[in-house]
PDB file of N, CA and C in Angstrom:
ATOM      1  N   UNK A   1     -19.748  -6.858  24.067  1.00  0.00           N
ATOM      2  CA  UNK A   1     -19.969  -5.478  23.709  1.00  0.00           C
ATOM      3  C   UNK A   1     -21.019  -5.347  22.597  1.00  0.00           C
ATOM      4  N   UNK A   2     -20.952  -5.878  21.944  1.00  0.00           N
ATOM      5  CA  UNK A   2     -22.206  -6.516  20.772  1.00  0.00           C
ATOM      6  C   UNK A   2     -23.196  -6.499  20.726  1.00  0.00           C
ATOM      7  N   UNK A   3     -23.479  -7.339  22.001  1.00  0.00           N
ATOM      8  CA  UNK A   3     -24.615  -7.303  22.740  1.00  0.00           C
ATOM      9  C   UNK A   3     -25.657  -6.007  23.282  1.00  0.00           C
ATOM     10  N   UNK A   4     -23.879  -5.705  24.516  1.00  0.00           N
ATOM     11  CA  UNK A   4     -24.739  -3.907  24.772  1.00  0.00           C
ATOM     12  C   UNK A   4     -25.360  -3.740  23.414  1.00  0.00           C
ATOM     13  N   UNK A   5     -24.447  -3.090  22.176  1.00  0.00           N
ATOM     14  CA  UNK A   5     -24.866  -2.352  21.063  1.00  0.00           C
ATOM     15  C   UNK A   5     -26.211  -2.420  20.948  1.00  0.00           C
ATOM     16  N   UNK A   6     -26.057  -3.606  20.300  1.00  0.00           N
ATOM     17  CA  UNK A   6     -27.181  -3.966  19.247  1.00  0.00           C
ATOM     18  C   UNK A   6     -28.425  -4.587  19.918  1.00  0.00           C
ATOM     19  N   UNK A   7     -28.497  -5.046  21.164  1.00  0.00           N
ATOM     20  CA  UNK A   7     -29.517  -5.229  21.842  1.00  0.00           C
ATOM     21  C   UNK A   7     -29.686  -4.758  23.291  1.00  0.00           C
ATOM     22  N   UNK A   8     -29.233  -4.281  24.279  1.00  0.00           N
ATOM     23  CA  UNK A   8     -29.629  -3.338  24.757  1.00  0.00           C
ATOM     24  C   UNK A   8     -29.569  -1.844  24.441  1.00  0.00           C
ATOM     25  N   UNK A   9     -28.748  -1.880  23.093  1.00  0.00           N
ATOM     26  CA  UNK A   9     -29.065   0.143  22.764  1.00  0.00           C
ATOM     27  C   UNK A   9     -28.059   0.685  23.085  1.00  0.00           C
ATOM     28  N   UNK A  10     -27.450   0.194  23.980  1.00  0.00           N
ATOM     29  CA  UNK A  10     -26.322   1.484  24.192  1.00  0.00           C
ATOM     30  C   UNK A  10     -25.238   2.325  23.444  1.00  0.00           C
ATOM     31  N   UNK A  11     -24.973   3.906  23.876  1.00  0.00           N
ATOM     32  CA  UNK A  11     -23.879   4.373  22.909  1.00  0.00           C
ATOM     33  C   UNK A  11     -22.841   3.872  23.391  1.00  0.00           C
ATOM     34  N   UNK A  12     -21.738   4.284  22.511  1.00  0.00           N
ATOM     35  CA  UNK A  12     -20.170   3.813  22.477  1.00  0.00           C
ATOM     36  C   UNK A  12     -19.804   4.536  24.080  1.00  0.00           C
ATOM     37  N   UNK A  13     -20.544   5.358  24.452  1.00  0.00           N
ATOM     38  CA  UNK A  13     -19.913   6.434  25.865  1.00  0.00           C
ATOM     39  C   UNK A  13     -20.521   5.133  26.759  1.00  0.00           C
ATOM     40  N   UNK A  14     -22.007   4.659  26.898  1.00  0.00           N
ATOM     41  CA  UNK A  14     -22.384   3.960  27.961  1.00  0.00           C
ATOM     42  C   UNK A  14     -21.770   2.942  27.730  1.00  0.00           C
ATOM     43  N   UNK A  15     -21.303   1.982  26.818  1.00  0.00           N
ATOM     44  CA  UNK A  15     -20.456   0.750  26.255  1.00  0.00           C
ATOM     45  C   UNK A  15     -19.000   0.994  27.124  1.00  0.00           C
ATOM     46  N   UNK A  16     -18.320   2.110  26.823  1.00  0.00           N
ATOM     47  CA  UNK A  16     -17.304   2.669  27.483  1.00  0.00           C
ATOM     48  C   UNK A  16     -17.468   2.476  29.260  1.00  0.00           C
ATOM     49  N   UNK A  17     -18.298   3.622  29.612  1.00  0.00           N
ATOM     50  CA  UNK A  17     -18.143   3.489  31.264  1.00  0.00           C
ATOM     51  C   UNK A  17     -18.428   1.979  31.806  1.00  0.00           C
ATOM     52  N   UNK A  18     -19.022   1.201  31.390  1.00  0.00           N
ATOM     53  CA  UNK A  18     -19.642  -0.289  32.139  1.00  0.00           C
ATOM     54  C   UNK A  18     -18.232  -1.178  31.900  1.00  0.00           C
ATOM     55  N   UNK A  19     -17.940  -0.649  30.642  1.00  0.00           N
ATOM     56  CA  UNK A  19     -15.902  -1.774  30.434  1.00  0.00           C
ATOM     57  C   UNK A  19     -15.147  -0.994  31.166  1.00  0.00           C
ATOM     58  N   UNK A  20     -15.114   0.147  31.555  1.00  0.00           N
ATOM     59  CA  UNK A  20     -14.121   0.947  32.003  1.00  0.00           C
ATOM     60  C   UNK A  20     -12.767   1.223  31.330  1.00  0.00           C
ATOM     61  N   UNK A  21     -13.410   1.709  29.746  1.00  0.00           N
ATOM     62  CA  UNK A  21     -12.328   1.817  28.611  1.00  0.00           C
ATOM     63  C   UNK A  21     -13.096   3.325  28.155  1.00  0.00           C
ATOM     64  N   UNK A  22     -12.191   3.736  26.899  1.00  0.00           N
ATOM     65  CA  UNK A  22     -12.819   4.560  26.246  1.00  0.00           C
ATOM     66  C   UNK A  22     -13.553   4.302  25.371  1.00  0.00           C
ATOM     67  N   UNK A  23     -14.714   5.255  24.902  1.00  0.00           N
ATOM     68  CA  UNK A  23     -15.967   4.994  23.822  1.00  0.00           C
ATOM     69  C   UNK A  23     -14.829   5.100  22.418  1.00  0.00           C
ATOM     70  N   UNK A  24     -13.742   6.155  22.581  1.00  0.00           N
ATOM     71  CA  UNK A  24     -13.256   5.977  20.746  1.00  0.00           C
ATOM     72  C   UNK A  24     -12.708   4.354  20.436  1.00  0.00           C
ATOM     73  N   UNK A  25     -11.998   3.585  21.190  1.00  0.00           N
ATOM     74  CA  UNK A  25     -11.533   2.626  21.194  1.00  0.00           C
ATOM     75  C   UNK A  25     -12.624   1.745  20.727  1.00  0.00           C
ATOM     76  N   UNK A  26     -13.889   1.409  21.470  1.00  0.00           N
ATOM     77  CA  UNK A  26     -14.594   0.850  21.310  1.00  0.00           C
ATOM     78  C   UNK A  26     -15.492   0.786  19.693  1.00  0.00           C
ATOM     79  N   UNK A  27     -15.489   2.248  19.277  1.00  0.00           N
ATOM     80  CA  UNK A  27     -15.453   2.646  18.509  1.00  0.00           C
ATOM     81  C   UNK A  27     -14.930   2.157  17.094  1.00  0.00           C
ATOM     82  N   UNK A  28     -13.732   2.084  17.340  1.00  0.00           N
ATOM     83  CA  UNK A  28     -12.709   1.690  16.080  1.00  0.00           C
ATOM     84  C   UNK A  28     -12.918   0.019  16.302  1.00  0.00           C
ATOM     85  N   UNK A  29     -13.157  -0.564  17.458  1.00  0.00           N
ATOM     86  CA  UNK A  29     -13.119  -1.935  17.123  1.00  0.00           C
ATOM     87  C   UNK A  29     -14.249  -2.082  16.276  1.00  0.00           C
ATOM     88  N   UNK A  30     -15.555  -1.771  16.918  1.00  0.00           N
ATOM     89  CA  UNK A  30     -16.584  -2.002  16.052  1.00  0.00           C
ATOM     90  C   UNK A  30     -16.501  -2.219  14.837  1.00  0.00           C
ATOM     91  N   UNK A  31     -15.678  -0.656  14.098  1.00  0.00           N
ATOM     92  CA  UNK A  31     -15.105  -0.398  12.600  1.00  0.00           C
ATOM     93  C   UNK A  31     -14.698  -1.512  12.017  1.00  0.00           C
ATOM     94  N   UNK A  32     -13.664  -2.151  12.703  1.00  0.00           N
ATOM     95  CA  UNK A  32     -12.511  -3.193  12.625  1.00  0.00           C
ATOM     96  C   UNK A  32     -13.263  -4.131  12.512  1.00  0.00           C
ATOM     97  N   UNK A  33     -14.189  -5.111  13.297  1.00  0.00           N
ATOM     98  CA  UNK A  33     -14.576  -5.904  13.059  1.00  0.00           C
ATOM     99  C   UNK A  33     -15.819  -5.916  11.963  1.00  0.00           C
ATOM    100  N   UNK A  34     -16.239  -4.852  11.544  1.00  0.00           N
ATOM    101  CA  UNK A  34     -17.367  -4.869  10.545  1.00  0.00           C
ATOM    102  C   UNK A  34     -18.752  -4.453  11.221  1.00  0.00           C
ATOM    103  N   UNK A  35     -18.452  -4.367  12.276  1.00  0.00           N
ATOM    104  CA  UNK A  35     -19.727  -3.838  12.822  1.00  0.00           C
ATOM    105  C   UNK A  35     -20.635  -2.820  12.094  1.00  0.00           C
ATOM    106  N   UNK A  36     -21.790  -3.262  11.845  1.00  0.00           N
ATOM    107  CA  UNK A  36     -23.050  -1.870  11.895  1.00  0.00           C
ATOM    108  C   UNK A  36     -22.818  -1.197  12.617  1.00  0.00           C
ATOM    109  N   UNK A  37     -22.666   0.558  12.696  1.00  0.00           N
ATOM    110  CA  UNK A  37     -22.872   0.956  13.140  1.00  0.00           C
ATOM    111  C   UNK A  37     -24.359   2.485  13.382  1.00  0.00           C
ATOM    112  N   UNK A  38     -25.136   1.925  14.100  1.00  0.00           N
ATOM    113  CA  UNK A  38     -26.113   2.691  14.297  1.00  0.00           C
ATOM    114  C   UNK A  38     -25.740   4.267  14.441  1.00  0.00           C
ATOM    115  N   UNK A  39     -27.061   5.111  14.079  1.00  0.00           N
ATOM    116  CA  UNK A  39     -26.998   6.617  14.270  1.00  0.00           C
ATOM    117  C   UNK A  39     -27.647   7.071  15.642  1.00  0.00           C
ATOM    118  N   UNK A  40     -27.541   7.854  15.997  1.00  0.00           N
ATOM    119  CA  UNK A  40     -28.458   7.549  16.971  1.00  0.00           C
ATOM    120  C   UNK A  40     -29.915   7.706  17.007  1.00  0.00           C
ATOM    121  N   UNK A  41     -30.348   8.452  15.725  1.00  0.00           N
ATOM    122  CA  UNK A  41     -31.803   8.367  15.666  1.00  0.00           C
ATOM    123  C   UNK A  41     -32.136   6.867  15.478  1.00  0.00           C
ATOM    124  N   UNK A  42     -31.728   6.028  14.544  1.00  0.00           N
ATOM    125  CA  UNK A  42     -31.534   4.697  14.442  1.00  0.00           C
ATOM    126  C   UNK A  42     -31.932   3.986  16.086  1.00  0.00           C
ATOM    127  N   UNK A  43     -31.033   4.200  17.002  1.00  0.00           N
ATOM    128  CA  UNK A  43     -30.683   3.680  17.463  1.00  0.00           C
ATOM    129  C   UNK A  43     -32.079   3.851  18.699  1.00  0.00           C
ATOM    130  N   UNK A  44     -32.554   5.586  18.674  1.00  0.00           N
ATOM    131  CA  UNK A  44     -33.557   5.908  19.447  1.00  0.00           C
ATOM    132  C   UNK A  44     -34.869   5.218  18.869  1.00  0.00           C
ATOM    133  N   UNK A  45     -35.301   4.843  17.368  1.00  0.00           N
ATOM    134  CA  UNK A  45     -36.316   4.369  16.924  1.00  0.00           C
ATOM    135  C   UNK A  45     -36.172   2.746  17.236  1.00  0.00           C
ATOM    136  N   UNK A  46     -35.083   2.223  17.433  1.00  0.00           N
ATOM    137  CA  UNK A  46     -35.141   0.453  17.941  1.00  0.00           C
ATOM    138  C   UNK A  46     -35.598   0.632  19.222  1.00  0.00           C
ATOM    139  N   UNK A  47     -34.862   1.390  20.378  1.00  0.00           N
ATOM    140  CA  UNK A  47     -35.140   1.474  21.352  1.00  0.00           C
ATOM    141  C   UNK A  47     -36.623   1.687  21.898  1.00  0.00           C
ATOM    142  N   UNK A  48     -37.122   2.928  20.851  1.00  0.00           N
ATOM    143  CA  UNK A  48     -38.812   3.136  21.326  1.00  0.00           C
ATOM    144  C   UNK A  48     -39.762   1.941  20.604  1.00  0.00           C
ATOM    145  N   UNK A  49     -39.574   1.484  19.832  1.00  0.00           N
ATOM    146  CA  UNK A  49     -40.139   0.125  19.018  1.00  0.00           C
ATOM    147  C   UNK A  49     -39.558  -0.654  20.066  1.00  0.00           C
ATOM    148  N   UNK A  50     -38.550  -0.833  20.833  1.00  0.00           N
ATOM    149  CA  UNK A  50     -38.586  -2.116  21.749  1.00  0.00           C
ATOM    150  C   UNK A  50     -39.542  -1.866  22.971  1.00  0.00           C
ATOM    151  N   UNK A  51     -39.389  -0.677  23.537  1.00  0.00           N
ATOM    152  CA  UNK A  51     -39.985  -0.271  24.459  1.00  0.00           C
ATOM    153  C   UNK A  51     -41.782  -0.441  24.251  1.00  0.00           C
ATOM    154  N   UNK A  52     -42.165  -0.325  23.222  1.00  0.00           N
ATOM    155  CA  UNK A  52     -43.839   0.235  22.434  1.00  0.00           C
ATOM    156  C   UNK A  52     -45.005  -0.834  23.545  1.00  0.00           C
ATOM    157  N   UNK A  53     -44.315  -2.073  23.727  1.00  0.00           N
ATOM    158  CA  UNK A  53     -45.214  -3.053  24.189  1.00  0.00           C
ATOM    159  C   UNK A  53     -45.744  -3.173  25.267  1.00  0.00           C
ATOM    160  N   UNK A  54     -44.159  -2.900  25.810  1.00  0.00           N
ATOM    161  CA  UNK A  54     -43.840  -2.517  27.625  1.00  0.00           C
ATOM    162  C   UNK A  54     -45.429  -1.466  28.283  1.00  0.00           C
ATOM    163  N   UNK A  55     -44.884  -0.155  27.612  1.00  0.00           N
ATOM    164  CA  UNK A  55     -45.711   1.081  27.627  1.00  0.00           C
ATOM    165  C   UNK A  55     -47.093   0.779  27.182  1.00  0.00           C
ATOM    166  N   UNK A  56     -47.524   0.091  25.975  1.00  0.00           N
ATOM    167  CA  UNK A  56     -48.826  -0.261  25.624  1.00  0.00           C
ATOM    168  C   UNK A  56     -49.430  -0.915  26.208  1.00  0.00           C
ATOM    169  N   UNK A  57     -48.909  -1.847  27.134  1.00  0.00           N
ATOM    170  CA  UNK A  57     -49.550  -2.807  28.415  1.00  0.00           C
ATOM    171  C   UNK A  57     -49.911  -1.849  29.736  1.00  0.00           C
ATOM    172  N   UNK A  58     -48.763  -0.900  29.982  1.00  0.00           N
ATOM    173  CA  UNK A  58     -48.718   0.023  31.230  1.00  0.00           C
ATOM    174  C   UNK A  58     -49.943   0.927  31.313  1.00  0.00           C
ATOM    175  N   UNK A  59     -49.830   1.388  29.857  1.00  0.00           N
ATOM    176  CA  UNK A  59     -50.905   2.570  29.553  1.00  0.00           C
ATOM    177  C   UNK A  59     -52.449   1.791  29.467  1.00  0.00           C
ATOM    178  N   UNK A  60     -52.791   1.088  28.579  1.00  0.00           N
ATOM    179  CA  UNK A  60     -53.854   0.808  27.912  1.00  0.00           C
ATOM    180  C   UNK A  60     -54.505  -0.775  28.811  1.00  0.00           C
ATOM    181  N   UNK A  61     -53.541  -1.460  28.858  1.00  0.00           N
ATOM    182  CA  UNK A  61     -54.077  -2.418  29.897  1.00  0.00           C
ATOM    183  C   UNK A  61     -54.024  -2.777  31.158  1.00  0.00           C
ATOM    184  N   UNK A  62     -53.441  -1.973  31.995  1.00  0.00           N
ATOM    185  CA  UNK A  62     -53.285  -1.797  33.512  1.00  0.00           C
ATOM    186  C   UNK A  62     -53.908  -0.233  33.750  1.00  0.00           C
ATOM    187  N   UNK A  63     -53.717   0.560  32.286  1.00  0.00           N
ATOM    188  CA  UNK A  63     -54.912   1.796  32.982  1.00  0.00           C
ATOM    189  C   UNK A  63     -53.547   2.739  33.623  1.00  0.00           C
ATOM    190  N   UNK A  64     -52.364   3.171  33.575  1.00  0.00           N
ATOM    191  CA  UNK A  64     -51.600   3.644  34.258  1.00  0.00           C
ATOM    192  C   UNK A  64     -51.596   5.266  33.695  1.00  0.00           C
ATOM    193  N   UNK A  65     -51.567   6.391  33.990  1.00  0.00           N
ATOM    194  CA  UNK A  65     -51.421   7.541  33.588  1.00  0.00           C
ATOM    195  C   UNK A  65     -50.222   7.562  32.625  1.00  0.00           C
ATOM    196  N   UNK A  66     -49.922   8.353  31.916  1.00  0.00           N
ATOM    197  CA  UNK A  66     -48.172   8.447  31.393  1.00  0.00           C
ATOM    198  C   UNK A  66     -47.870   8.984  32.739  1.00  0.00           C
ATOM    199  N   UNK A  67     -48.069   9.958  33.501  1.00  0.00           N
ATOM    200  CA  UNK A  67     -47.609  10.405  34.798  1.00  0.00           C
ATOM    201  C   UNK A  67     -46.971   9.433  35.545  1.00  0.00           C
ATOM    202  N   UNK A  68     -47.570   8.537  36.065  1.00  0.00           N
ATOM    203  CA  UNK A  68     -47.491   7.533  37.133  1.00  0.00           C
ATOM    204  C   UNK A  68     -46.719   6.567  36.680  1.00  0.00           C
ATOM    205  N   UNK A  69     -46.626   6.010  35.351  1.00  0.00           N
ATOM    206  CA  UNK A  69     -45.510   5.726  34.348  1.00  0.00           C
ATOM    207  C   UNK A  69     -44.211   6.052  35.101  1.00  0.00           C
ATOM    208  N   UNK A  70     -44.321   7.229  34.563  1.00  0.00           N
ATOM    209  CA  UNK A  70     -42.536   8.221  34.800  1.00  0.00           C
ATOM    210  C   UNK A  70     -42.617   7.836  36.250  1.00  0.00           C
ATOM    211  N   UNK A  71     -43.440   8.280  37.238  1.00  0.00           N
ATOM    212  CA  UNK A  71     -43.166   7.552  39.134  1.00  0.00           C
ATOM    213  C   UNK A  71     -42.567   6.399  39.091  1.00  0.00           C
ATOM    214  N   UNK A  72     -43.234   5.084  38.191  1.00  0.00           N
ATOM    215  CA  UNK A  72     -42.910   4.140  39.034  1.00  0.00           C
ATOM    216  C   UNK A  72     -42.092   3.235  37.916  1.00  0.00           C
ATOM    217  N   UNK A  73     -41.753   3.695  36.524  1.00  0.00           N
ATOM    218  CA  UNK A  73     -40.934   3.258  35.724  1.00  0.00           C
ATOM    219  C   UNK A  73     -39.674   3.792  34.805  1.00  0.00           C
ATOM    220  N   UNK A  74     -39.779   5.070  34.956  1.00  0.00           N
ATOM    221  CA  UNK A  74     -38.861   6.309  34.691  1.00  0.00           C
ATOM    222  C   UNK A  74     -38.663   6.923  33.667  1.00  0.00           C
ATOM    223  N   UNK A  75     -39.950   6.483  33.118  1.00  0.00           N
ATOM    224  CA  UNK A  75     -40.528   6.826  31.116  1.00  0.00           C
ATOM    225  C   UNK A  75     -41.188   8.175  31.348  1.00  0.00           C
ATOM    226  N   UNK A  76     -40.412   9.039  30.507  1.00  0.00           N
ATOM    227  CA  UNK A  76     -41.037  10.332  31.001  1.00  0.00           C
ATOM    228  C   UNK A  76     -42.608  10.103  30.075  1.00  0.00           C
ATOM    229  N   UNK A  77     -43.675  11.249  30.312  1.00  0.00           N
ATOM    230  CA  UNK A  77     -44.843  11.038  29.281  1.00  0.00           C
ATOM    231  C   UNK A  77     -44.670  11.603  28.209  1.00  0.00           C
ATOM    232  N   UNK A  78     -43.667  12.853  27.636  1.00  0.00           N
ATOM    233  CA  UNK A  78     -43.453  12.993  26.362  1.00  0.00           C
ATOM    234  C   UNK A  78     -42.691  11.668  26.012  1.00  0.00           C
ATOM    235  N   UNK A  79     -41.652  10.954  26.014  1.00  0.00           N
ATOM    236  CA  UNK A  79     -41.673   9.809  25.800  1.00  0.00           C
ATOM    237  C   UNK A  79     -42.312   8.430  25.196  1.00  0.00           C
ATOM    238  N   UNK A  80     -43.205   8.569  26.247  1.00  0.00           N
ATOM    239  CA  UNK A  80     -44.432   7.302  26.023  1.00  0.00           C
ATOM    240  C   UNK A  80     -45.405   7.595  25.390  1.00  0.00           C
ATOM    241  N   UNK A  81     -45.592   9.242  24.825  1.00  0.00           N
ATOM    242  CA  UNK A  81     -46.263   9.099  23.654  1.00  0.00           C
ATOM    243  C   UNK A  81     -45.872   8.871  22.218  1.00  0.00           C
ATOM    244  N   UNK A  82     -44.410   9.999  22.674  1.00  0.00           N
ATOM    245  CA  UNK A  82     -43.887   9.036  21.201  1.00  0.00           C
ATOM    246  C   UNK A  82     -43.145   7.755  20.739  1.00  0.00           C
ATOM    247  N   UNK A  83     -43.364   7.022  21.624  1.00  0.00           N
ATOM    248  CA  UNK A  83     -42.989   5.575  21.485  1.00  0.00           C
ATOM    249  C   UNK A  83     -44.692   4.827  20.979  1.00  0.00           C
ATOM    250  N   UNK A  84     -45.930   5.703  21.566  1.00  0.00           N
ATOM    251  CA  UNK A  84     -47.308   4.755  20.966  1.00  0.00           C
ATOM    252  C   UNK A  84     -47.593   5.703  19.314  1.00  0.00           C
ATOM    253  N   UNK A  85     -46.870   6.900  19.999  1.00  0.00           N
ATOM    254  CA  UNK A  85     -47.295   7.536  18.114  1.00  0.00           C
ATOM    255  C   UNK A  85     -46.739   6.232  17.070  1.00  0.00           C
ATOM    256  N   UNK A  86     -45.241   6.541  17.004  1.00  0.00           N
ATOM    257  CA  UNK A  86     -44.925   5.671  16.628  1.00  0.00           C
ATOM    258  C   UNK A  86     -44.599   4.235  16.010  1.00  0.00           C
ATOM    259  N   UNK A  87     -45.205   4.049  17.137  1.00  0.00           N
ATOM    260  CA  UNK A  87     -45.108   2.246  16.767  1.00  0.00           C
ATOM    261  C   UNK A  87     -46.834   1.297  16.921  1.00  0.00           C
ATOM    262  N   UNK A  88     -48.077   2.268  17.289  1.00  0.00           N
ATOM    263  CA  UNK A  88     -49.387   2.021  17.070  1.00  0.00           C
ATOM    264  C   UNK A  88     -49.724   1.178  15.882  1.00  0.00           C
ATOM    265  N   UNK A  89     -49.077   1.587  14.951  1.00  0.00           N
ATOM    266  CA  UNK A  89     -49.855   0.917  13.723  1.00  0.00           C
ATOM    267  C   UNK A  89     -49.256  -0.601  13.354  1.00  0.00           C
ATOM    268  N   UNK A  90     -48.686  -0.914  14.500  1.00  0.00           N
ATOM    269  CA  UNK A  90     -47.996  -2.210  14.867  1.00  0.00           C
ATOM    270  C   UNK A  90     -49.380  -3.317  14.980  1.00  0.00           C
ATOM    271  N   UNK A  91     -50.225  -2.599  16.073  1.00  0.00           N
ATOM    272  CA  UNK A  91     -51.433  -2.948  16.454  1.00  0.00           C
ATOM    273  C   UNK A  91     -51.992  -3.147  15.114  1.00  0.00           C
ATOM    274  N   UNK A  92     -52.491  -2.291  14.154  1.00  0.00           N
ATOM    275  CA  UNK A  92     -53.626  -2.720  13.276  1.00  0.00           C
ATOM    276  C   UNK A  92     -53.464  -3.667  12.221  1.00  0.00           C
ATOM    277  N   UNK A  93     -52.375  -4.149  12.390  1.00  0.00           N
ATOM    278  CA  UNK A  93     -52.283  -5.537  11.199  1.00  0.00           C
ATOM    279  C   UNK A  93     -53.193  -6.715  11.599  1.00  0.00           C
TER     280      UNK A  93
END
């Protein structure tokens, strides 16, 4: 469950339906064991910083529209811009 969390992203609800338990339960263990627990803006800024590279290859080095993006990967284009707003200045170091 850990795992989900903290590296694929998921909330306590999607953690929930894939165990086929409830998210409060899951919830309180986290508590219990000491877990971090993320906010979800937190949780949306890891996610678009994980995503930044994916999208920066799609967009900028295969040439893909944000449009055609969302067709054939399911990243909407408000999305994929603010995942390059974002996390761009990754690039200029």
């Amino acid at each position: 469950m850990l795992k989900m969390y903290n590296e694929d992203l998921l909330s306590f609800e999607q953690i929930a339906e894939a165990t086929e338990t409830d998210w409060w339960s899951i919830k309180q263990l986290f508590k219990f064991k000491g877990a971090d627990i993320l906010t979800t803006k937190e949780r949306g800024i890891r996610r678009r910083a994980r995503d930044f590279e994916r999208i920066y290859d799609l967009h900028y080095n295969n040439g893909l529209a944000f449009t055609r993006i969302y067709k054939e990967h399911g990243l909407s284009p408000t999305y994929c811009k603010q995942v390059i707003e974002e996390n761009i200045h990754k690039l200029k170091k």
